[in-house]
N, C-alpha and C. Protein backbone atom coordinates (compact mmCIF):
# COMPACT_ATOMS: atom_id res chain seq x y z
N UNK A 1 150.20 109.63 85.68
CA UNK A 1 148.98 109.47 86.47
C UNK A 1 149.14 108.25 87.38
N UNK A 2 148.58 108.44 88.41
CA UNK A 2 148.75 107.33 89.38
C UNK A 2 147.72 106.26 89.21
N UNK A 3 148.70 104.77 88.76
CA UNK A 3 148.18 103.41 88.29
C UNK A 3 146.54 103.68 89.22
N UNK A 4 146.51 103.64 90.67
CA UNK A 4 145.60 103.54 91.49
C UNK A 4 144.23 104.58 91.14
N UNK A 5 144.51 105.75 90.69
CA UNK A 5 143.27 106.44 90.18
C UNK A 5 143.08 106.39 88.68
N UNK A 6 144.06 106.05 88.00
CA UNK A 6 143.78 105.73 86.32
C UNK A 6 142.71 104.04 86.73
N UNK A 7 142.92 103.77 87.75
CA UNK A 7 141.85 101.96 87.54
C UNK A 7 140.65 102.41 88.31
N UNK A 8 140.71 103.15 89.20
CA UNK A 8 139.76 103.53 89.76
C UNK A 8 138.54 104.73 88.35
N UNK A 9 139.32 105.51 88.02
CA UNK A 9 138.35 105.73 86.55
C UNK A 9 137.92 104.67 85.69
N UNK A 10 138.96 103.86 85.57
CA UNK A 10 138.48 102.69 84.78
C UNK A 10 137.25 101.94 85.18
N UNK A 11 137.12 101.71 86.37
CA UNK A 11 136.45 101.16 87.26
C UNK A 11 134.82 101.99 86.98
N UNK A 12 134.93 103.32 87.19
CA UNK A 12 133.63 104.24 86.81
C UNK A 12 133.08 104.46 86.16
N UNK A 13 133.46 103.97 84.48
CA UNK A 13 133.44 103.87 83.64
C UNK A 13 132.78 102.54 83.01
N UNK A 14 133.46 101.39 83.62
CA UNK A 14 133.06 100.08 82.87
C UNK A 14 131.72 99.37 84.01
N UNK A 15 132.02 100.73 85.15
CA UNK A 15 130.40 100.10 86.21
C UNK A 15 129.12 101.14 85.72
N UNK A 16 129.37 102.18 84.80
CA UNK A 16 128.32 102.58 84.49
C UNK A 16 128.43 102.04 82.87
N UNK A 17 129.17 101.76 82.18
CA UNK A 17 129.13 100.76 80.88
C UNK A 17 127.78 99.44 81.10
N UNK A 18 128.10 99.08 82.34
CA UNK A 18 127.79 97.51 82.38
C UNK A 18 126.08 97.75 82.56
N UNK A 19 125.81 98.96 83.45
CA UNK A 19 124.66 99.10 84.00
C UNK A 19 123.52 99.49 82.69
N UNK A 20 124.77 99.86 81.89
CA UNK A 20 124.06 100.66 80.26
C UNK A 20 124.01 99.27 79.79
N UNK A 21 124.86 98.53 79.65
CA UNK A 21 124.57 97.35 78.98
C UNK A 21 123.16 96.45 79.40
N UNK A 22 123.11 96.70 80.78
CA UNK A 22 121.71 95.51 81.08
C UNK A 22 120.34 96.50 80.55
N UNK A 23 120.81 97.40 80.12
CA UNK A 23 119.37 98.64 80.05
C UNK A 23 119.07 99.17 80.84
N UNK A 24 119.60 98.97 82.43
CA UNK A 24 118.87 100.07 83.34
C UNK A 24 118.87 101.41 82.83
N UNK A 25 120.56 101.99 82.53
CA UNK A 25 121.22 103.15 82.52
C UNK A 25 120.67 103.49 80.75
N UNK A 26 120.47 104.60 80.36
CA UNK A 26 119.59 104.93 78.79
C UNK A 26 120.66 106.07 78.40
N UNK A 27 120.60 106.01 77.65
CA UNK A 27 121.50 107.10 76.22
C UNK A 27 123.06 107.20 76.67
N UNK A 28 123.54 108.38 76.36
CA UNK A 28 124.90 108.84 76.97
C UNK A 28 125.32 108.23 78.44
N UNK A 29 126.37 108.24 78.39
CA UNK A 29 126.98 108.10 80.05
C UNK A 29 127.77 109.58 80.15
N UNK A 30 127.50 110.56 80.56
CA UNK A 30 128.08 111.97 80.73
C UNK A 30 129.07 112.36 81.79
N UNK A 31 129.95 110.98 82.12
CA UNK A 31 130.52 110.98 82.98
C UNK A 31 131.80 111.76 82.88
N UNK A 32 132.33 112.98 83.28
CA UNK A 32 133.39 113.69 83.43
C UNK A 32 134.53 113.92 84.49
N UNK A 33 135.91 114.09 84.27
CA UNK A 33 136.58 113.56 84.79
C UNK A 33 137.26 114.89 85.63
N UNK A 34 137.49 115.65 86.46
CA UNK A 34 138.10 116.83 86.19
C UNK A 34 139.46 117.31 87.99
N UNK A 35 140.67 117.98 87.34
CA UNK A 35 141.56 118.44 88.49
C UNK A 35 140.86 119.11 89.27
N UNK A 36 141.33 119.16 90.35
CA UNK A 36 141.23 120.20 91.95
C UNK A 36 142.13 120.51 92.15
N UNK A 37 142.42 121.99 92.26
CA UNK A 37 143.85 122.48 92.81
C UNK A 37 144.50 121.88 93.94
N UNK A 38 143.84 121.20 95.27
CA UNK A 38 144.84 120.88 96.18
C UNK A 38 144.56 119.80 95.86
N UNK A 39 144.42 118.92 94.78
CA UNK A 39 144.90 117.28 94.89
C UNK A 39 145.85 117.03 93.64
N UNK A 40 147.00 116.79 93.57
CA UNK A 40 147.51 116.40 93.13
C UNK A 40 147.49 115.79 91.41
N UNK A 41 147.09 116.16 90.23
CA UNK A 41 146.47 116.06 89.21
C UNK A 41 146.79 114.35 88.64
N UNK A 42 147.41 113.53 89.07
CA UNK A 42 147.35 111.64 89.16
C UNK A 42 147.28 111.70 90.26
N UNK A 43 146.44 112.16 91.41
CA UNK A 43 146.53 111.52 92.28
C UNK A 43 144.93 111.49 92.95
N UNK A 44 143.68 112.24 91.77
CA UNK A 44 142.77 112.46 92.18
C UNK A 44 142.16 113.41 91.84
N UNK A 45 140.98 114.15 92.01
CA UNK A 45 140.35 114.65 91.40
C UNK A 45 138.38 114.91 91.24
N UNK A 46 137.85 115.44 90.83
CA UNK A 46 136.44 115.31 90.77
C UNK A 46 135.90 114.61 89.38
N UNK A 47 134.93 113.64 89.84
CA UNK A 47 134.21 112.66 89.17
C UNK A 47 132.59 112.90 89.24
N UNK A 48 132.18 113.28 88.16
CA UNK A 48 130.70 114.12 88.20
C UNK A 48 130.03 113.44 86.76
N UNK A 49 128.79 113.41 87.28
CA UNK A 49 127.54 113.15 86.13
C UNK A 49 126.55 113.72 86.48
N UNK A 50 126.75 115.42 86.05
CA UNK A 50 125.20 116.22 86.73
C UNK A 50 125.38 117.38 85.66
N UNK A 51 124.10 117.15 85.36
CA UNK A 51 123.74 118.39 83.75
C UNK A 51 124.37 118.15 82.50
N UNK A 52 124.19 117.17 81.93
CA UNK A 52 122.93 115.97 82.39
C UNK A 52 123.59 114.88 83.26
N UNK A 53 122.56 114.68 83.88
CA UNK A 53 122.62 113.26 84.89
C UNK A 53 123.07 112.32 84.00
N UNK A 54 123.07 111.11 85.03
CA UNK A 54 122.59 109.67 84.32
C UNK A 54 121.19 109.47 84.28
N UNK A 55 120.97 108.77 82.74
CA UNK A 55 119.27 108.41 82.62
C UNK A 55 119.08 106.99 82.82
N UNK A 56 118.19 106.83 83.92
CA UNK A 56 117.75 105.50 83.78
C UNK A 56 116.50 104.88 82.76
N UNK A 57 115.94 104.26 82.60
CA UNK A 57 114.97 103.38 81.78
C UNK A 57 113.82 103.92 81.62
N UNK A 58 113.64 104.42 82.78
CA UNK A 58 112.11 105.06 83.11
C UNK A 58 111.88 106.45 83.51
N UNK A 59 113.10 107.02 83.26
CA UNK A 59 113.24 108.41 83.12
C UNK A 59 113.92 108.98 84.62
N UNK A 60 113.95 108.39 85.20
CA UNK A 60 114.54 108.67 85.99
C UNK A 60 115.90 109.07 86.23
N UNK A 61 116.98 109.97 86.89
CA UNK A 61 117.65 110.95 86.95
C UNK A 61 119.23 110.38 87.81
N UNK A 62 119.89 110.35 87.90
CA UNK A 62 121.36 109.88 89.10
C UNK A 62 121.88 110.88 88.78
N UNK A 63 122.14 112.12 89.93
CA UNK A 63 123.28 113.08 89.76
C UNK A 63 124.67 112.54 90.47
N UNK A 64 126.02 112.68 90.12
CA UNK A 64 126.85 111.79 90.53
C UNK A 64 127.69 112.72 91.16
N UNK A 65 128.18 113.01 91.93
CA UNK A 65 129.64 113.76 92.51
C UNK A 65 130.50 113.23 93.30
N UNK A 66 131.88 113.29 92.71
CA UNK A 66 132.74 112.22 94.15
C UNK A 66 134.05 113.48 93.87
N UNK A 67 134.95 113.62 94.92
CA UNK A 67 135.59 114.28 95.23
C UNK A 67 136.90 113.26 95.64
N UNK A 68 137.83 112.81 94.98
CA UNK A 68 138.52 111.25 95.49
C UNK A 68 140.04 111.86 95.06
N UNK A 69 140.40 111.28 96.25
CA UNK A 69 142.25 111.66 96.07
C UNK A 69 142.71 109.82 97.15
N UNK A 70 144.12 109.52 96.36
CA UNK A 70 144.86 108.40 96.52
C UNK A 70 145.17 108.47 97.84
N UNK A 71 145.14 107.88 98.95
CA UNK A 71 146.40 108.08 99.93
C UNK A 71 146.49 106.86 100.34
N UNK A 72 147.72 106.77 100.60
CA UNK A 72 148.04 105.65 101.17
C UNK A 72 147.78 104.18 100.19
N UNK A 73 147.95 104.26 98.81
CA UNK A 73 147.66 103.75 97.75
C UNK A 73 146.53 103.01 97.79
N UNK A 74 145.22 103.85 98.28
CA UNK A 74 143.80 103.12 98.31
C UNK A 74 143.15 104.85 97.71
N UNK A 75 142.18 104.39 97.03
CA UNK A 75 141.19 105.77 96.81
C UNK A 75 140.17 106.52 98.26
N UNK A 76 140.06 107.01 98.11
CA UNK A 76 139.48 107.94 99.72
C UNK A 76 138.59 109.03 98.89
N UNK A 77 137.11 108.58 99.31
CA UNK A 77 135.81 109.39 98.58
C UNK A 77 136.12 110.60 99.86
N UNK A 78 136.68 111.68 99.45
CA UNK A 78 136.36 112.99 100.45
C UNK A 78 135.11 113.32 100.05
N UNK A 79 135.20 113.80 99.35
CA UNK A 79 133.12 114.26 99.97
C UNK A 79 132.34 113.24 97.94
N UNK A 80 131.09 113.49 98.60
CA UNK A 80 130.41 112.35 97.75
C UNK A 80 128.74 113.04 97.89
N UNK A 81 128.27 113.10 96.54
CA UNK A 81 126.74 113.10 96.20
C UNK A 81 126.19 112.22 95.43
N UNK A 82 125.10 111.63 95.66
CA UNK A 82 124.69 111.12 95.11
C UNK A 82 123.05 110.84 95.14
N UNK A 83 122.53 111.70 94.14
CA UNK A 83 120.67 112.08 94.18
C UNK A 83 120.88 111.56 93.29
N UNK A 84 119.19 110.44 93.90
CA UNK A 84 118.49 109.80 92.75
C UNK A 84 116.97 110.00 92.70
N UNK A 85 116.53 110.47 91.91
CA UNK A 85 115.15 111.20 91.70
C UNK A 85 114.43 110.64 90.61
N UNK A 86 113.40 110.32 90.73
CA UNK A 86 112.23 109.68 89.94
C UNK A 86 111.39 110.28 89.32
N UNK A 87 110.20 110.15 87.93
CA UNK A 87 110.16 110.84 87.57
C UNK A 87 108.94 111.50 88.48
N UNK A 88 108.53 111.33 89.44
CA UNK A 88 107.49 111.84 90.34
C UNK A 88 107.50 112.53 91.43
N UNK A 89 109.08 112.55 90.91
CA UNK A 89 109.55 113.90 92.19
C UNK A 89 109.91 113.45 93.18
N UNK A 90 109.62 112.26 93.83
CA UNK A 90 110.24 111.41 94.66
C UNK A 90 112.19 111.04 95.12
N UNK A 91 113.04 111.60 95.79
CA UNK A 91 114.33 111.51 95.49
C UNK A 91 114.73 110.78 96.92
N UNK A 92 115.55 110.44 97.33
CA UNK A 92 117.07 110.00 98.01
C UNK A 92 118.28 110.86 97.45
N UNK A 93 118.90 111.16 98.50
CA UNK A 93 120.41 111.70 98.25
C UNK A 93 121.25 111.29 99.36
N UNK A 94 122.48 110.53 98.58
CA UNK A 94 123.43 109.98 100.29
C UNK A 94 124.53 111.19 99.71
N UNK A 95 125.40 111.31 100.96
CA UNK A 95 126.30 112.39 100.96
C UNK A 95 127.06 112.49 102.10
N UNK A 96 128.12 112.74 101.83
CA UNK A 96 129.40 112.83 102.83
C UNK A 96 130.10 113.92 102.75
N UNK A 97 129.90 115.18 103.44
CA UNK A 97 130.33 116.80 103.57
C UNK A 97 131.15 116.97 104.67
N UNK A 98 131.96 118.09 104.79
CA UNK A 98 132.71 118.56 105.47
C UNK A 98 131.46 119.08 106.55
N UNK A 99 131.33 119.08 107.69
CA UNK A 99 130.55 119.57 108.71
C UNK A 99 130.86 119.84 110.14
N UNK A 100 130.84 121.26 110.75
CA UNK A 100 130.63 121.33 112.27
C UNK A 100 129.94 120.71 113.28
N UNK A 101 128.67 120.55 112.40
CA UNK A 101 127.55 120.65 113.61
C UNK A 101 127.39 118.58 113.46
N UNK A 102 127.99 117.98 113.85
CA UNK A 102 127.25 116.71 113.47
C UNK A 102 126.14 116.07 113.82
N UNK A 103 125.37 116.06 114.92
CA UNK A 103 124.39 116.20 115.61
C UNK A 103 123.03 116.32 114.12
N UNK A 104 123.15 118.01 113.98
CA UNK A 104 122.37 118.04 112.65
C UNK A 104 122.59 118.08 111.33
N UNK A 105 123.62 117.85 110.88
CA UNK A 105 124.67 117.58 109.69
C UNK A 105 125.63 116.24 110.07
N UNK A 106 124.97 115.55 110.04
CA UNK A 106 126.58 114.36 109.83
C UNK A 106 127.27 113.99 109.01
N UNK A 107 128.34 113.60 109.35
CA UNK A 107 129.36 113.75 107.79
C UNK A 107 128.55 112.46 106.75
N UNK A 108 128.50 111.48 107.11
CA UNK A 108 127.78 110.91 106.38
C UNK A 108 126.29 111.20 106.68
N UNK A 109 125.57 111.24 105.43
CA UNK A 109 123.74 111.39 105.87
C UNK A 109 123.25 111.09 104.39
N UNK A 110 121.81 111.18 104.54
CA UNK A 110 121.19 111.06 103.31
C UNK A 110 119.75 111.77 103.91
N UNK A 111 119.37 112.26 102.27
CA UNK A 111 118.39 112.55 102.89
C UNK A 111 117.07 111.99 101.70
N UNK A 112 115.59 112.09 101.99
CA UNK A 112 114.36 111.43 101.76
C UNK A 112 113.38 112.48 101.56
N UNK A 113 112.86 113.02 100.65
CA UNK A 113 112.19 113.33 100.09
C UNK A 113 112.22 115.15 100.03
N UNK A 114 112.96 115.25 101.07
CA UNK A 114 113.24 116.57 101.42
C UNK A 114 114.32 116.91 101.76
N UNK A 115 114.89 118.01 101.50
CA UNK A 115 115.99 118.53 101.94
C UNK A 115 116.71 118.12 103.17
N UNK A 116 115.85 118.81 104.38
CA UNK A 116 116.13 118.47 105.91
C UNK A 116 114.98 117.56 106.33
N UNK A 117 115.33 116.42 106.95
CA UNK A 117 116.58 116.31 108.02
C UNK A 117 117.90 115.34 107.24
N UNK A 118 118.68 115.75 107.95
CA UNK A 118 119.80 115.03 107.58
C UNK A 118 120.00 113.85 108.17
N UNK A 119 119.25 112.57 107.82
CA UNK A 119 119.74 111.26 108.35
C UNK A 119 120.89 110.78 108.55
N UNK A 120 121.37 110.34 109.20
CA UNK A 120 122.85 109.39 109.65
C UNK A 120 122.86 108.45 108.56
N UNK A 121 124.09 108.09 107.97
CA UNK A 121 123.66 106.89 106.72
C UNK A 121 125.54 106.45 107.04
N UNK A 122 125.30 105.15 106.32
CA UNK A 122 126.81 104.84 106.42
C UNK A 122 126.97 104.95 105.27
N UNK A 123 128.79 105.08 105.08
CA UNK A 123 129.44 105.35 103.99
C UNK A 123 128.83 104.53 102.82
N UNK A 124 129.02 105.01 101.73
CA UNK A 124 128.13 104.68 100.80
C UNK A 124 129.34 104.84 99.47
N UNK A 125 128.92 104.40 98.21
CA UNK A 125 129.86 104.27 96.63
C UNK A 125 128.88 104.44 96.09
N UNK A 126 129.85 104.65 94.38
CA UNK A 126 128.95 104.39 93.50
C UNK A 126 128.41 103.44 93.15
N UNK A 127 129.14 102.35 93.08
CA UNK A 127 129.02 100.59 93.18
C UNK A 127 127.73 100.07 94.04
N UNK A 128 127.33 100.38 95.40
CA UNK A 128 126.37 100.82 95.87
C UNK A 128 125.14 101.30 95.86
N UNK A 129 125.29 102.48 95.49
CA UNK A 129 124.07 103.83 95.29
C UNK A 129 123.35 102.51 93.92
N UNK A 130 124.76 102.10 93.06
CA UNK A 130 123.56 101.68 91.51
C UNK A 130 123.12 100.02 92.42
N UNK A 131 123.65 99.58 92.71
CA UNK A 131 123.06 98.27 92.88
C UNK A 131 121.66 97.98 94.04
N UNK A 132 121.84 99.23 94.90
CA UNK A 132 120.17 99.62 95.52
C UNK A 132 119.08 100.22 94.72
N UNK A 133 119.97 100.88 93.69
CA UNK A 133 118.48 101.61 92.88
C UNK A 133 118.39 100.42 92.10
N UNK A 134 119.18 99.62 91.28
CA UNK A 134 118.79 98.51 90.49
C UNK A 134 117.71 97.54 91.34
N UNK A 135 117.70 97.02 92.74
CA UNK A 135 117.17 95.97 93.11
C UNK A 135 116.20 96.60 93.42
N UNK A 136 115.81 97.84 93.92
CA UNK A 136 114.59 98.33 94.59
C UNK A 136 113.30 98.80 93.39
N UNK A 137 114.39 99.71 92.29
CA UNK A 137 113.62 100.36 91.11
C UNK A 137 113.36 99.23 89.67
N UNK A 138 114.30 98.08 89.82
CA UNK A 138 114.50 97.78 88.16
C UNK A 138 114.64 96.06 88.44
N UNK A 139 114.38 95.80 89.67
CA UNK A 139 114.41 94.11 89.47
C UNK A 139 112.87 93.81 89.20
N UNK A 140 113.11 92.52 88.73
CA UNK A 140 111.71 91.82 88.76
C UNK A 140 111.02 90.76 89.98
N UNK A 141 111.56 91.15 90.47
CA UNK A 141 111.58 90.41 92.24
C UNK A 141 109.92 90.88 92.71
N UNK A 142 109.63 89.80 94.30
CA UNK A 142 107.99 90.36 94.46
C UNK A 142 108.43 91.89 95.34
N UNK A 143 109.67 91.77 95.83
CA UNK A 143 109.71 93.29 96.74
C UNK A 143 109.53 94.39 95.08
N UNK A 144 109.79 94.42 94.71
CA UNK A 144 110.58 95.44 93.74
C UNK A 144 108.98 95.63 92.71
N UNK A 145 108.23 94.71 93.12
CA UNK A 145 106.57 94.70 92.71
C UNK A 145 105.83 95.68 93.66
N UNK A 146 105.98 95.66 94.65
CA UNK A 146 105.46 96.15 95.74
C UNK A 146 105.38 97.80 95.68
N UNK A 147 106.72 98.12 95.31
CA UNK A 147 107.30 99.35 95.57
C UNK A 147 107.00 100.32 94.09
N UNK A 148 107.55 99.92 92.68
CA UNK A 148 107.48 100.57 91.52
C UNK A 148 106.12 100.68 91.14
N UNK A 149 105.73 102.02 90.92
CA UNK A 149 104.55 101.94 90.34
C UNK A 149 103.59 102.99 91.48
N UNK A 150 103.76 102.79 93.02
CA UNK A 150 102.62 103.45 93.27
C UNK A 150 102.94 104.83 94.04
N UNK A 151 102.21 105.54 93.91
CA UNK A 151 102.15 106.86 93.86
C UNK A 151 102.45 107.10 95.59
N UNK A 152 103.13 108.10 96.10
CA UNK A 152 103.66 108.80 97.19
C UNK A 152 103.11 110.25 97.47
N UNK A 153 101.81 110.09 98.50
CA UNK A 153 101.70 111.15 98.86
C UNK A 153 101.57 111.66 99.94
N UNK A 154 101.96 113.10 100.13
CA UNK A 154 102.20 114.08 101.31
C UNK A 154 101.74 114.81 101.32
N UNK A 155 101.50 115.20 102.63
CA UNK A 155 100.58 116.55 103.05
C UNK A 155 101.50 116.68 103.70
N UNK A 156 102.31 118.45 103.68
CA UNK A 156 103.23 118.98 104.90
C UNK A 156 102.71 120.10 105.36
């Protein structure tokens, strides 16, 4: 297996360990490791935590998908999901897809509460995705007062 994706699992592993350790992250870590026929089996592969998610504290949900192959002895996220959903139905999803149309699909996007539209977002990690949901959902800060707790509603 290639040193560079055996540390890079390591890496996925001891950053959702750590997140379990402060209590954000709750029960299991269901993190699975698995080959893709065109990548090379040490050289990459799919990295998923969906059915079951990750649980956060307050019930809340992280579905995880990364699609990562070595080149050039650095890791390279080819495509990437990452929905985080609350228990009020409320979600974010950043994501990086193969796409024609970029205009209304961009390779990087995320999207907010709904499916479409596909926002422009910059490249994004897992390292990332947890340390925005930690400061926004799970700090004790006055922003992070502001935000947890009150109800989101829509008329469409």
């Amino acid at each position: 297996m290639s040193a560079i994706y055996a540390e890079y699992k390591k890496h996925i592993r001891a950053l959702l360990t750590e997140y379990g350790r402060d209590g954000i992250l709750q029960g299991a870590i269901p993190v699975r490791f698995s080959h893709v026929e065109s990548i090379p089996q040490d050289e990459g592969g799919i990295i998923r935590a969906r059915d079951p998610d990750l649980v956060f504290r307050d019930g809340a949900k992280l579905a995880l998908y990364e699609k990562v192959q070595v080149v050039n002895n650095e890791i390279h996220l080819l495509n990437y999901s990452y929905h985080y959903e609350r228990p009020n139905g409320y979600f974010f999803r950043y994501e990086r897809e193969d796409t024609t149309d970029t205009l209304r699909k961009p390779e990087y996007h995320m999207h907010v509460i709904f499916d479409l539209p596909h926002f422009v977002a910059p490249p994004v990690n897992l390292e990332i995705i947890l340390k925005m949901i930690a400061v926004n959902f799970y700090s004790q800060d006055i922003y992070s007062r502001q935000i947890v707790g009150h109800a989101i509603n829509l008329t469409v």
